[in-house]
N, C-alpha and C. Protein backbone atom coordinates (compact mmCIF):
# COMPACT_ATOMS: atom_id res chain seq x y z
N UNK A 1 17.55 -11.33 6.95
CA UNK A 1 16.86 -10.25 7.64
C UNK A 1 15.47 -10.09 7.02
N UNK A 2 14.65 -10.09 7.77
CA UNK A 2 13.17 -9.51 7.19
C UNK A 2 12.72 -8.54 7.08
N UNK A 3 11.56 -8.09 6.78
CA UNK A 3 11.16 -6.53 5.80
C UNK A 3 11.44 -5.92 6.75
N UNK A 4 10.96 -6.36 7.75
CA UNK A 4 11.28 -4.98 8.75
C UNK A 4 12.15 -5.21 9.51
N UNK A 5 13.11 -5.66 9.93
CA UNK A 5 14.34 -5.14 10.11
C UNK A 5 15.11 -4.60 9.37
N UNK A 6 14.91 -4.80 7.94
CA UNK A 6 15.57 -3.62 6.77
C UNK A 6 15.22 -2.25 6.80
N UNK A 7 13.75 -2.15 7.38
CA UNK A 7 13.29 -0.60 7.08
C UNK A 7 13.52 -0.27 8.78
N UNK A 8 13.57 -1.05 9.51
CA UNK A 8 14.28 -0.63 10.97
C UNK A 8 15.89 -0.37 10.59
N UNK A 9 16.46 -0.93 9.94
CA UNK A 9 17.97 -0.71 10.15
C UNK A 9 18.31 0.64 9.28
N UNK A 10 17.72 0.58 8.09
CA UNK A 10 18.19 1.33 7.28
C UNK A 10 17.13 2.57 6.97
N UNK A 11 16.26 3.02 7.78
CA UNK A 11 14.97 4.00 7.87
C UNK A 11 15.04 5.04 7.19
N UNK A 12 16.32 5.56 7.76
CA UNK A 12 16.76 7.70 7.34
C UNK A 12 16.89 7.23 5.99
N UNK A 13 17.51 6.16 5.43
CA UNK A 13 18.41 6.09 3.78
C UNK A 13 16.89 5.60 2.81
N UNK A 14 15.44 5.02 3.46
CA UNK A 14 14.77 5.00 2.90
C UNK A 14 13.55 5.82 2.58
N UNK A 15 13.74 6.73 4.04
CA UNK A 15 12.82 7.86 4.24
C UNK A 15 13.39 9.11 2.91
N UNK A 16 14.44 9.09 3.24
CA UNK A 16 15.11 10.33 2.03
C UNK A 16 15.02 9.55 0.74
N UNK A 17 15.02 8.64 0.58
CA UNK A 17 15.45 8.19 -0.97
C UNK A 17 13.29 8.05 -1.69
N UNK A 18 12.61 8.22 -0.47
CA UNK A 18 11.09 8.23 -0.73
C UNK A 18 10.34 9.10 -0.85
N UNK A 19 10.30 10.03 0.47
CA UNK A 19 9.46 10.91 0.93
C UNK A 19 9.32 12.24 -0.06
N UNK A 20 10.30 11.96 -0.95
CA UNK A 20 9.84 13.08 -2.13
C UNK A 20 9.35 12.83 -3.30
N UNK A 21 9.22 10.85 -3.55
CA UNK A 21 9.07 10.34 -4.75
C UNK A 21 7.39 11.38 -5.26
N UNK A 22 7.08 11.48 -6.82
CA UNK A 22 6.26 11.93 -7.22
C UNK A 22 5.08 11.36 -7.14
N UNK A 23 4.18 11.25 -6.54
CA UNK A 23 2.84 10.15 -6.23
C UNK A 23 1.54 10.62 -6.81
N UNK A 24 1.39 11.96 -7.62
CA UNK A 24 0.73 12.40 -7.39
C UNK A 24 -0.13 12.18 -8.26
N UNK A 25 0.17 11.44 -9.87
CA UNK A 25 -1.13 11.07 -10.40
C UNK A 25 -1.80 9.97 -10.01
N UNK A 26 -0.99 8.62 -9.33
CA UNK A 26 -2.10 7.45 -8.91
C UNK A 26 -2.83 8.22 -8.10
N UNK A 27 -2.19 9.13 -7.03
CA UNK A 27 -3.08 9.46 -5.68
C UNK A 27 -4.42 10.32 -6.34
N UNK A 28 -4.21 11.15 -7.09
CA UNK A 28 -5.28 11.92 -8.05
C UNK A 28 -6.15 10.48 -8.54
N UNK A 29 -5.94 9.51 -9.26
CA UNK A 29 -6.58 8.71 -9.88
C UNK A 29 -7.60 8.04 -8.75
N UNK A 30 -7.09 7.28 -7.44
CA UNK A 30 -7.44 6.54 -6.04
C UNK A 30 -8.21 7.81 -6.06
N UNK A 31 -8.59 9.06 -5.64
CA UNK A 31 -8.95 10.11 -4.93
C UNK A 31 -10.50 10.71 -5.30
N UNK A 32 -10.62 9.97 -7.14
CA UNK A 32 -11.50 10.55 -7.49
C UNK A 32 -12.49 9.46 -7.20
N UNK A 33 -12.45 8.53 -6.47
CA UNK A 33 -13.62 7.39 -6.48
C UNK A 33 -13.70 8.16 -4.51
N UNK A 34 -13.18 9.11 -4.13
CA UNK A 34 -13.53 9.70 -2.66
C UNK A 34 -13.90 10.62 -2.41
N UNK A 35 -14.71 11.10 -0.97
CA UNK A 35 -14.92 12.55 -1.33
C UNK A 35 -14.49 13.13 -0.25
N UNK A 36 -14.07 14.44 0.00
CA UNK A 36 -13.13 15.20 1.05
C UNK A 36 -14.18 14.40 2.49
N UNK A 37 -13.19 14.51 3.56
CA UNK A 37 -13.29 13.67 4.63
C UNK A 37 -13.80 12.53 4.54
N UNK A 38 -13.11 11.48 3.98
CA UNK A 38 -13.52 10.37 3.79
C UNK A 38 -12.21 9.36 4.52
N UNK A 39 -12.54 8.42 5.10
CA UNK A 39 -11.01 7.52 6.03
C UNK A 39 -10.34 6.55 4.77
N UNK A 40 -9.38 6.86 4.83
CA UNK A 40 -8.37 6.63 4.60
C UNK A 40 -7.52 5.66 5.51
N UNK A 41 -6.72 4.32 4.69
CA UNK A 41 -5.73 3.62 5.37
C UNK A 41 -4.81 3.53 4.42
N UNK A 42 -3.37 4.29 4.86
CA UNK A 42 -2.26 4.40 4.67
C UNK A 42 -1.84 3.34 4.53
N UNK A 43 -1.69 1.70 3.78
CA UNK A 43 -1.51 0.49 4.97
C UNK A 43 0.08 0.61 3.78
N UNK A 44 1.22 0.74 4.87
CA UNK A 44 2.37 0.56 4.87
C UNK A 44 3.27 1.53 4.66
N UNK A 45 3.19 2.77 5.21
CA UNK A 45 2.99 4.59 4.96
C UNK A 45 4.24 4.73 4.54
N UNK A 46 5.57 4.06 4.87
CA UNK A 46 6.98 4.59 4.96
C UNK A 46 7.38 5.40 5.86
N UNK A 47 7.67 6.95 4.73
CA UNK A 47 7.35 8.28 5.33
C UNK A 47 6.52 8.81 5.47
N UNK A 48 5.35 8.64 5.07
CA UNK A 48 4.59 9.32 5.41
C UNK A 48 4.42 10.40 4.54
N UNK A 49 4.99 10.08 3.29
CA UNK A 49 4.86 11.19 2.18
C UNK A 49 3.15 11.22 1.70
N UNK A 50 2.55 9.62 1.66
CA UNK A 50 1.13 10.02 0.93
C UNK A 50 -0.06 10.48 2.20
N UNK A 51 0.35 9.96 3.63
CA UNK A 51 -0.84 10.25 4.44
C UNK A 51 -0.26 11.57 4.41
N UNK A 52 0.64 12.22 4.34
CA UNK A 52 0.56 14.08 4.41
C UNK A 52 -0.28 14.55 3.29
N UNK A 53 -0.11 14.41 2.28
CA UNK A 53 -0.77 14.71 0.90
C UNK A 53 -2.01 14.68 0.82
N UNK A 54 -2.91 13.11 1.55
CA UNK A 54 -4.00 12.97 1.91
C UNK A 54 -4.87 13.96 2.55
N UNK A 55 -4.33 13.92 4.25
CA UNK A 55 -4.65 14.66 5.01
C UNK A 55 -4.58 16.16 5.02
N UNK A 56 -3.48 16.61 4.40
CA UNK A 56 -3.59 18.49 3.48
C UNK A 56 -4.96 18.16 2.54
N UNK A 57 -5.67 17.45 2.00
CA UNK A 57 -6.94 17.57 1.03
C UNK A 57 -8.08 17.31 1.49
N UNK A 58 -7.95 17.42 2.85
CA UNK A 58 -8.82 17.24 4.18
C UNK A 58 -9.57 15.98 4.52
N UNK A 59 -8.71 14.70 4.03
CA UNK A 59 -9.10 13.46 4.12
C UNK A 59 -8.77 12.56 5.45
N UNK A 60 -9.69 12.06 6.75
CA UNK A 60 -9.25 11.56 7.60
C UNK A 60 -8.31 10.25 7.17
N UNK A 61 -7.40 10.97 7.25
CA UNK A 61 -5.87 9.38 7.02
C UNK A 61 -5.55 8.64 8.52
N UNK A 62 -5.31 7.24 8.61
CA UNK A 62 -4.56 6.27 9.28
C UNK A 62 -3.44 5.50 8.79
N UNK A 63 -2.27 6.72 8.83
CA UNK A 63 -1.15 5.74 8.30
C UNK A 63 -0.90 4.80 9.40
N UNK A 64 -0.40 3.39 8.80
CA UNK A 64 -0.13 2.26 9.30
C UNK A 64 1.40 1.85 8.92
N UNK A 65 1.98 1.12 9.26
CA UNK A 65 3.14 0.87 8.66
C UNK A 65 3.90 -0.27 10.45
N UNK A 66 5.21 -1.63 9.89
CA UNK A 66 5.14 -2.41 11.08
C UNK A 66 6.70 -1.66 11.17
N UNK A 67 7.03 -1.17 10.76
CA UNK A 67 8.48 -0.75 10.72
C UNK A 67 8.27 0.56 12.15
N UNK A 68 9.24 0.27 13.40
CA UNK A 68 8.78 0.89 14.57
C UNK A 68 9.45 2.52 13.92
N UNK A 69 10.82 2.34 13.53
CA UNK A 69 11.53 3.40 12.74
C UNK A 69 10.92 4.34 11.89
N UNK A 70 10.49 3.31 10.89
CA UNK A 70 9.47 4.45 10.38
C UNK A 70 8.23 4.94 10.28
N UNK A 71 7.67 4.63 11.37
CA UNK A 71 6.45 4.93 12.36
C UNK A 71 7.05 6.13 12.70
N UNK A 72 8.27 6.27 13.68
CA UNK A 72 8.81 7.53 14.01
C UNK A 72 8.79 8.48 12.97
N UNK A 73 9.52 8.29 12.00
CA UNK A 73 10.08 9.55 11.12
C UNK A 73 8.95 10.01 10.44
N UNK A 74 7.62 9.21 9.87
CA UNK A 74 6.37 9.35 9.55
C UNK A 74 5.76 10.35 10.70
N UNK A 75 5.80 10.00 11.45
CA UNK A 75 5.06 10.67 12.92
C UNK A 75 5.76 12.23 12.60
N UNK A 76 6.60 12.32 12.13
CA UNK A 76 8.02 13.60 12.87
C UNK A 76 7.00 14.22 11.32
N UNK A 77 7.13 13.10 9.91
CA UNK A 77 7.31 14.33 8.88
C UNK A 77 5.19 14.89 8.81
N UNK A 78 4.54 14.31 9.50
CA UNK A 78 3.06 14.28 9.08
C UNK A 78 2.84 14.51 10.25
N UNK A 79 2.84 14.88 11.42
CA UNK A 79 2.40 15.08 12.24
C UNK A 79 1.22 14.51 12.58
N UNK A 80 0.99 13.21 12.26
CA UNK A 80 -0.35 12.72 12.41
C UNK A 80 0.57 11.08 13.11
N UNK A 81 -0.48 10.73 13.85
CA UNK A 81 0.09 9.44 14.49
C UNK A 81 -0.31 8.05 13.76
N UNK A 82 0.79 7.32 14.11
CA UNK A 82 1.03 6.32 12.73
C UNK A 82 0.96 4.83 14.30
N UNK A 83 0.04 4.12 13.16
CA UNK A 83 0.10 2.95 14.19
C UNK A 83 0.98 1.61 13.63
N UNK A 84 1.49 1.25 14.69
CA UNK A 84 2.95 0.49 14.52
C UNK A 84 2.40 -0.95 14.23
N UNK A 85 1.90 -1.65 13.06
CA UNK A 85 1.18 -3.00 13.20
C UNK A 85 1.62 -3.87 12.17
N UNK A 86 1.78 -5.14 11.96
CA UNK A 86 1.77 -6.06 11.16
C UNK A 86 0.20 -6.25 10.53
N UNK A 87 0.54 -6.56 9.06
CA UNK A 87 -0.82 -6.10 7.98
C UNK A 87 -1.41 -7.77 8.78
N UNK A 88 -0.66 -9.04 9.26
CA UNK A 88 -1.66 -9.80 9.75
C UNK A 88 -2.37 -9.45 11.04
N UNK A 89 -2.00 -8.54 11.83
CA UNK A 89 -2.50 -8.51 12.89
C UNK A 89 -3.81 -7.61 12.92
N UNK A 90 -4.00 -6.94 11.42
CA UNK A 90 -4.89 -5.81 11.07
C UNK A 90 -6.45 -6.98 11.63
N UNK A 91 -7.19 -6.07 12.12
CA UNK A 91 -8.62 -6.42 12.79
C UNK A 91 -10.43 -5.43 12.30
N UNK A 92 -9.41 -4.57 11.45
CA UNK A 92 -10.73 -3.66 10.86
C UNK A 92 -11.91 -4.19 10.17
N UNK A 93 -13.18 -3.54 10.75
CA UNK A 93 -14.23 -4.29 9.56
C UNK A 93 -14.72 -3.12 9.31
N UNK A 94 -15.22 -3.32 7.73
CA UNK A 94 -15.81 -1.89 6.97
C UNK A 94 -15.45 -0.64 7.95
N UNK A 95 -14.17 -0.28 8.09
CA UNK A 95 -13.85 1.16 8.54
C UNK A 95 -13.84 2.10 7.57
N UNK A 96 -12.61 2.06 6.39
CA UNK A 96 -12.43 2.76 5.29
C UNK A 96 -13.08 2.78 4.19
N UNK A 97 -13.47 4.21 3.83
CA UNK A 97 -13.90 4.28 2.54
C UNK A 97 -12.80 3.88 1.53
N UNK A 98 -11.58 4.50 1.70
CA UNK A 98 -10.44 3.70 0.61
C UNK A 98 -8.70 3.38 1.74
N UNK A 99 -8.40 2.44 0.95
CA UNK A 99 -7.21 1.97 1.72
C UNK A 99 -5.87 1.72 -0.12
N UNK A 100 -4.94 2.77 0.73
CA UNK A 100 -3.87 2.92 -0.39
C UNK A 100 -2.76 2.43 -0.12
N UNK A 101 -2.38 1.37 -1.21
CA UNK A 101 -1.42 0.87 -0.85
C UNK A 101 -0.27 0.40 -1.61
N UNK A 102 0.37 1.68 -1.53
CA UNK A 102 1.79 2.02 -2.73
C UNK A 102 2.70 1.42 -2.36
N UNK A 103 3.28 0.14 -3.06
CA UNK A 103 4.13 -0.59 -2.90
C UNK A 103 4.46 -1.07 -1.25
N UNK A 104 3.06 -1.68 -1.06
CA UNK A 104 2.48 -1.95 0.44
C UNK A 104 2.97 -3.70 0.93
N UNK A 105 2.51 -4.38 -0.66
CA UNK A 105 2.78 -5.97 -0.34
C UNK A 105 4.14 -6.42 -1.50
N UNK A 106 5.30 -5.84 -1.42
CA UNK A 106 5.73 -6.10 -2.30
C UNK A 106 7.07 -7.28 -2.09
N UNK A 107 6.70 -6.99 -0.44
CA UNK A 107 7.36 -8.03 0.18
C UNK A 107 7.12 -8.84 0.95
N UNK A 108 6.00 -9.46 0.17
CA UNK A 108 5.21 -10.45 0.71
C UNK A 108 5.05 -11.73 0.16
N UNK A 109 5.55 -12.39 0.66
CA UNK A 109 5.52 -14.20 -0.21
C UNK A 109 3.93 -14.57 -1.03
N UNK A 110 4.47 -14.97 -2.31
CA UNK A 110 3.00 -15.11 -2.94
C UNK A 110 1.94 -15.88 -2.14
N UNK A 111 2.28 -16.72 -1.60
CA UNK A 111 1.52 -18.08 -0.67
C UNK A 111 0.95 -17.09 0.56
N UNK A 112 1.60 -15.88 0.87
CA UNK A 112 0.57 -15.15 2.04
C UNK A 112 -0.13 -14.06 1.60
N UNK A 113 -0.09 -13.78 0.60
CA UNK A 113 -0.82 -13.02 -0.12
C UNK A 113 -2.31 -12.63 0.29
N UNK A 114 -2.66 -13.90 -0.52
CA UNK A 114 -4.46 -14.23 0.06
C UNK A 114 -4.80 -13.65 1.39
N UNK A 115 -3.99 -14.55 2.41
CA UNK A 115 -4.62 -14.09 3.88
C UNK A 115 -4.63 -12.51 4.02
N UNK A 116 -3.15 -11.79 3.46
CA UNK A 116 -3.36 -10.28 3.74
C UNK A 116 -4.81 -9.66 3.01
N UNK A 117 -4.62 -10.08 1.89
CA UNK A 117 -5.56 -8.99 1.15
C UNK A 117 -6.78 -9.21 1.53
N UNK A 118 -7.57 -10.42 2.28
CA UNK A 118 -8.81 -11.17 2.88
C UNK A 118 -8.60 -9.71 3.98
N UNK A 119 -8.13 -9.42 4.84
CA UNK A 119 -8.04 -8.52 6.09
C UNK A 119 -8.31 -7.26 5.39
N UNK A 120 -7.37 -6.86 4.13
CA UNK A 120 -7.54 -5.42 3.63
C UNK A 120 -8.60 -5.37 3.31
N UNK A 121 -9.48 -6.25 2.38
CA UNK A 121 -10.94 -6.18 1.99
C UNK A 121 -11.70 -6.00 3.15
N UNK A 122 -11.77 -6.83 4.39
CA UNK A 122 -12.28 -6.90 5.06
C UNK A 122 -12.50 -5.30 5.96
N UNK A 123 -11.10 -4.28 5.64
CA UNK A 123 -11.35 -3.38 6.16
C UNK A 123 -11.82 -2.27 5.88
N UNK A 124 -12.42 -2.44 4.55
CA UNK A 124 -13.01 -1.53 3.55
C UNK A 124 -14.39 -1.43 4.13
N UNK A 125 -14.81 -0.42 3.41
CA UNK A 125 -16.28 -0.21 3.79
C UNK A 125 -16.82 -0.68 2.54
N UNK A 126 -18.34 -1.11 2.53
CA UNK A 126 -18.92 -1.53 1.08
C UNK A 126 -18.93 -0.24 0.13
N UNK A 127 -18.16 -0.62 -1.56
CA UNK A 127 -17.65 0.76 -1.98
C UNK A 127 -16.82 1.14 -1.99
N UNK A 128 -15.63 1.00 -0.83
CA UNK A 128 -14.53 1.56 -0.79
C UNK A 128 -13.75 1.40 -2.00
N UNK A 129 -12.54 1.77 -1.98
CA UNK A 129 -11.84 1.75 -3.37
C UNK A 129 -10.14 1.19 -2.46
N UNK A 130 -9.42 0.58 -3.38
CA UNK A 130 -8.31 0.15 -3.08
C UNK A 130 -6.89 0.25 -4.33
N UNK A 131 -6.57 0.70 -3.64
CA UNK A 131 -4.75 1.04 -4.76
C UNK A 131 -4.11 0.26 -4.54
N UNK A 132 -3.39 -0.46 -5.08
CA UNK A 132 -2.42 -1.37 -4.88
C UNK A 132 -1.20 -1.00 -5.63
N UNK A 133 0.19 -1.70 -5.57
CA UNK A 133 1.02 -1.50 -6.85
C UNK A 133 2.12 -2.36 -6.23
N UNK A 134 2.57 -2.70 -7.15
CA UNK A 134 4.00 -3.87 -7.48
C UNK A 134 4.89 -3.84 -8.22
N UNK A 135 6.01 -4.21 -7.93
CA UNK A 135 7.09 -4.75 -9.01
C UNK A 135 6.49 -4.98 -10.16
N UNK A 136 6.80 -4.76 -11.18
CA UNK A 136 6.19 -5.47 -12.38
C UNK A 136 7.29 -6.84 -12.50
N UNK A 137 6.43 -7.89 -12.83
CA UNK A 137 7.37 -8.68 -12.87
C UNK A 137 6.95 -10.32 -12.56
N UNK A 138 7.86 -11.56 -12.54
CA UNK A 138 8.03 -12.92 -12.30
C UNK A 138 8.56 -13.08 -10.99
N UNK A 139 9.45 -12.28 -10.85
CA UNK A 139 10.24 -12.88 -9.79
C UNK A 139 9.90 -12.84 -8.65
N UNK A 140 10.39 -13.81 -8.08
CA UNK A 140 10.26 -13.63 -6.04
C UNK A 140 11.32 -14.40 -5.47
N UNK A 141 12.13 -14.01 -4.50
CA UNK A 141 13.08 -14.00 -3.66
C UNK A 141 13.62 -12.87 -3.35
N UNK A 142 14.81 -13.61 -2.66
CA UNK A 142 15.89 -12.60 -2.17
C UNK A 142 16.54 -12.03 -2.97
N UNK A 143 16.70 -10.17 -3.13
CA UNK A 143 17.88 -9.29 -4.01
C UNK A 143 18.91 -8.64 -2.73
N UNK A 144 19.73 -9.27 -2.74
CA UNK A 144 20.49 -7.93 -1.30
C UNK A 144 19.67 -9.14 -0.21
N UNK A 145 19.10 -7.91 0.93
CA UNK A 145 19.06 -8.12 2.04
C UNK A 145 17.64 -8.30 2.14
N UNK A 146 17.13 -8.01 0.57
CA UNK A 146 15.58 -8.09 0.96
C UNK A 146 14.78 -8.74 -0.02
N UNK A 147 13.50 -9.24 0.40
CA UNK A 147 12.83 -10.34 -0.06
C UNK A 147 11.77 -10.06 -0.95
N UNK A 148 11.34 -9.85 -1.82
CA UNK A 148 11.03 -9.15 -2.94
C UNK A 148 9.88 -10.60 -3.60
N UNK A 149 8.67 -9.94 -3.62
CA UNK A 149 7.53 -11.20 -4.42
C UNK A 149 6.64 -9.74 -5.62
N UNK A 150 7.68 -10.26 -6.98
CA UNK A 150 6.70 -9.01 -8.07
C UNK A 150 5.59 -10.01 -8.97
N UNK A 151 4.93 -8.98 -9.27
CA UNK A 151 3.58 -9.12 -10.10
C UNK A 151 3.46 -9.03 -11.43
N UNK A 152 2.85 -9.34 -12.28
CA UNK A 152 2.47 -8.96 -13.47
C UNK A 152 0.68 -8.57 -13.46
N UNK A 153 0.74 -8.13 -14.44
CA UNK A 153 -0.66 -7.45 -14.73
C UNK A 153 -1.88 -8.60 -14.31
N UNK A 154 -1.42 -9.96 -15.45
CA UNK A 154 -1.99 -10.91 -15.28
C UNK A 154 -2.33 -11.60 -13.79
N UNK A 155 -1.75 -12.10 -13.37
CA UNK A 155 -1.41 -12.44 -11.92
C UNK A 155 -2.34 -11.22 -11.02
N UNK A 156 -2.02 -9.97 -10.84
CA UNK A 156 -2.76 -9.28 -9.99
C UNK A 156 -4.07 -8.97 -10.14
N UNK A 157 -4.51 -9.73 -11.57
CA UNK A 157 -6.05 -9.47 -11.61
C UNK A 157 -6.67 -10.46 -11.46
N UNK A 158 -5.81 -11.69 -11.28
CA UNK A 158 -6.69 -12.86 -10.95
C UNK A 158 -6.02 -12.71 -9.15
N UNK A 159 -5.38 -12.60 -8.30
CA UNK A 159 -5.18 -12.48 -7.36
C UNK A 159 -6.68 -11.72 -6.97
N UNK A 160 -6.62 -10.36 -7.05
CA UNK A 160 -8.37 -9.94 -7.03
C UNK A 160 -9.40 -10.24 -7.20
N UNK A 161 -9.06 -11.08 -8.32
CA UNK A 161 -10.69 -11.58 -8.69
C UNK A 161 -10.93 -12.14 -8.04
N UNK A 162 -10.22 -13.64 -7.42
CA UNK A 162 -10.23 -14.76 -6.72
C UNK A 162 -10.95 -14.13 -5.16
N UNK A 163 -10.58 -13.03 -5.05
CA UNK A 163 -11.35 -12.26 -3.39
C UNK A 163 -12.87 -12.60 -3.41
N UNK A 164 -13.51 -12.49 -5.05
CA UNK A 164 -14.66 -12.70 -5.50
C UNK A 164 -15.53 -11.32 -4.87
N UNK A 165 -14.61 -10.19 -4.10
CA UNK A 165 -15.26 -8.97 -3.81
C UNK A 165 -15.02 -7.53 -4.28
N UNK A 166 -14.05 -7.73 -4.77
CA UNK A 166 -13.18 -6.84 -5.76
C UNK A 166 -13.59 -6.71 -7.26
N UNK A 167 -13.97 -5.33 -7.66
CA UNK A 167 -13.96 -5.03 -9.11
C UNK A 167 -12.87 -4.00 -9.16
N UNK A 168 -12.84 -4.80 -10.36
CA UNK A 168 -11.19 -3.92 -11.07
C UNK A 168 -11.59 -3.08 -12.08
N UNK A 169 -11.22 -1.50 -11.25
CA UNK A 169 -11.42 -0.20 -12.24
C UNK A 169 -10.39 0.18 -13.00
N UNK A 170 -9.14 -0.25 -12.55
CA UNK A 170 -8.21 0.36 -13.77
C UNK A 170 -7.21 -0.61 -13.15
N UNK A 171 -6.08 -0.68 -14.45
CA UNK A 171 -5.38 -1.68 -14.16
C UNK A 171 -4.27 -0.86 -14.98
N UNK A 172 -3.14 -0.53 -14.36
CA UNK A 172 -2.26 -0.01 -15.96
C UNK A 172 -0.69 -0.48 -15.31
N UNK A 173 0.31 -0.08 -15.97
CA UNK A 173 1.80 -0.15 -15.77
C UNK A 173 2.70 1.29 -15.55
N UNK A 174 3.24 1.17 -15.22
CA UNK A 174 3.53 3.05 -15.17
C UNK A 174 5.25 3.24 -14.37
N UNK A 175 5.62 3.94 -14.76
CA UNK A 175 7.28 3.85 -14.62
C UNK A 175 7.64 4.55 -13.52
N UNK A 176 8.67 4.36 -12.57
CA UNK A 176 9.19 5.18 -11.38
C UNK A 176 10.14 4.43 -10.40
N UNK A 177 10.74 4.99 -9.61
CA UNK A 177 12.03 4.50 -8.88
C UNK A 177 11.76 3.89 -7.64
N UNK A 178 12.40 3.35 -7.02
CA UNK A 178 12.49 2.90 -5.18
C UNK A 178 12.15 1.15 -5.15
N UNK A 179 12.16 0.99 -4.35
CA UNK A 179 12.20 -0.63 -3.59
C UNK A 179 13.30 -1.17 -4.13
N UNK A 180 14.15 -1.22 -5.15
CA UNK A 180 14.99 -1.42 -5.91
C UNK A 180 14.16 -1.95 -7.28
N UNK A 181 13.04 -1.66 -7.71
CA UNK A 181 12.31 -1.94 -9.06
C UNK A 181 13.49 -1.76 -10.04
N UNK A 182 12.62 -2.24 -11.29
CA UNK A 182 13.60 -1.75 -12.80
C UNK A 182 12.92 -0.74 -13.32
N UNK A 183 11.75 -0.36 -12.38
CA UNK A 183 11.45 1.13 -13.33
C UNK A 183 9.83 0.82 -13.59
N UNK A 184 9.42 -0.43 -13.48
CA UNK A 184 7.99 -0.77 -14.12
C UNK A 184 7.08 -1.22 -12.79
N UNK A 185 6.22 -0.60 -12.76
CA UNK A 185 4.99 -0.78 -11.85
C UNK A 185 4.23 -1.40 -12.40
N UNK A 186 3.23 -1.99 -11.73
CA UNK A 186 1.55 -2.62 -12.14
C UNK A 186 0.96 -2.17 -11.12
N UNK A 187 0.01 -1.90 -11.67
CA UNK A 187 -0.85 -0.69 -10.37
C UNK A 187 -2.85 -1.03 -10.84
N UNK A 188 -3.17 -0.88 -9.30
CA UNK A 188 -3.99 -1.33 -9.84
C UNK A 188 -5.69 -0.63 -8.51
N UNK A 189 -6.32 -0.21 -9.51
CA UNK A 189 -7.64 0.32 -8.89
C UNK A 189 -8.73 -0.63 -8.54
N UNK A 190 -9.20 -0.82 -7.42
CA UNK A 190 -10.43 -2.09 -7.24
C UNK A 190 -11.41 -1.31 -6.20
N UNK A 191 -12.69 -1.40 -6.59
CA UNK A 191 -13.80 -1.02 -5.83
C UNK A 191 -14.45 -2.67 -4.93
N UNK A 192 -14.60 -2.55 -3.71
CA UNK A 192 -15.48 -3.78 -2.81
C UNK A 192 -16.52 -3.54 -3.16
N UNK A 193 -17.39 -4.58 -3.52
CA UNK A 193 -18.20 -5.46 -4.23
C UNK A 193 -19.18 -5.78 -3.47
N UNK A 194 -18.80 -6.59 -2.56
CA UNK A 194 -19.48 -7.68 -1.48
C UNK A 194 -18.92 -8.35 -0.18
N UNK A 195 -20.04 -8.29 0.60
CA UNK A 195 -18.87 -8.16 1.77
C UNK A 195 -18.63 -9.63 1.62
N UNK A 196 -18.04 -10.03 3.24
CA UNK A 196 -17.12 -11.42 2.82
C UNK A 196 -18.10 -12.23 4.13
């Protein structure tokens, strides 16, 4: 089964086990390189726990997310409309001032990597700022039903660099629950550089 038929099949059990997780110091950290009404891309929203948070601090948000399910329940808990897309099919150029993306590619094969994050840059505005975060970790495959590609510190800063448009403002590790992690994040702050 693929990512999204997991978050299609199993939506309500991931919406509840998320939509209350604590987000609130990366989002504080991402927030201070923005300034109130500034666009925002949600890219892979869930619930819709961070475009609510966003958008209460009066920031124009576009949560995104390909999961049709939880497009819905996002829609229901944020009242803001969530567009139903695959991160390859994304077409934005310099829209967003910042694009956040909390455990956004974490199920993404290392080998497609590149092409996504080429589109996310691409949809930044010059300046924008970008959040990322991952598994901490080696591994990639299948756990269960789902397909899992983690990061290490190392690895995600040459993944960035290699964009050759990305500067890396903070880079740290930081502990917390969901995707089925062991507890360790790599998280990571990047300002666009240059366009492409």
């Amino acid at each position: 089964m693929d990512a999204i038929d997991y978050y299609n099949k199993y939506a309500t059990k991931i919406f509840e086990e998320t939509v209350e997780l604590d987000m609130e110091k990366p989002r504080q950290e991402f927030l201070r390189y923005l300034e109130e009404g500034d666009t925002i891309l949600d890219l892979g929203c869930g619930s819709g726990r961070d475009s609510l948070a966003f958008y209460e601090q009066g920031y124009d948000v576009t949560p995104l997310d390909a999961s049709a399910e939880m497009c819905n329940l996002a829609e229901i808990h944020t009242g803001l409309e969530v567009l139903q897309m695959h991160y390859e099919d994304m077409e934005f150029d310099n829209v967003f001032d910042g694009i956040w993306g909390c455990g956004a590619l974490i199920h993404i094969p290392e080998k497609e990597r590149r092409v996504i994050l080429e589109k996310i840059v691409d949809a930044m505005r010059q300046g924008g700022i970008l959040f990322l975060s991952f598994r901490e970790g080696d591994f990639e495959g299948f756990q269960g039903e789902q397909y899992f590609c983690d990061c290490t510190e190392e690895k995600l800063e040459r993944i960035l660099r290699d964009t050759r448009r990305l500067e890396i403002k903070k880079l740290w590790i930081s502990r917390g629950g969901g995707h089925g992690s062991n507890g360790q994040w790599v998280n990571v702050l990047a300002k666009k550089e240059k366009a492409g």
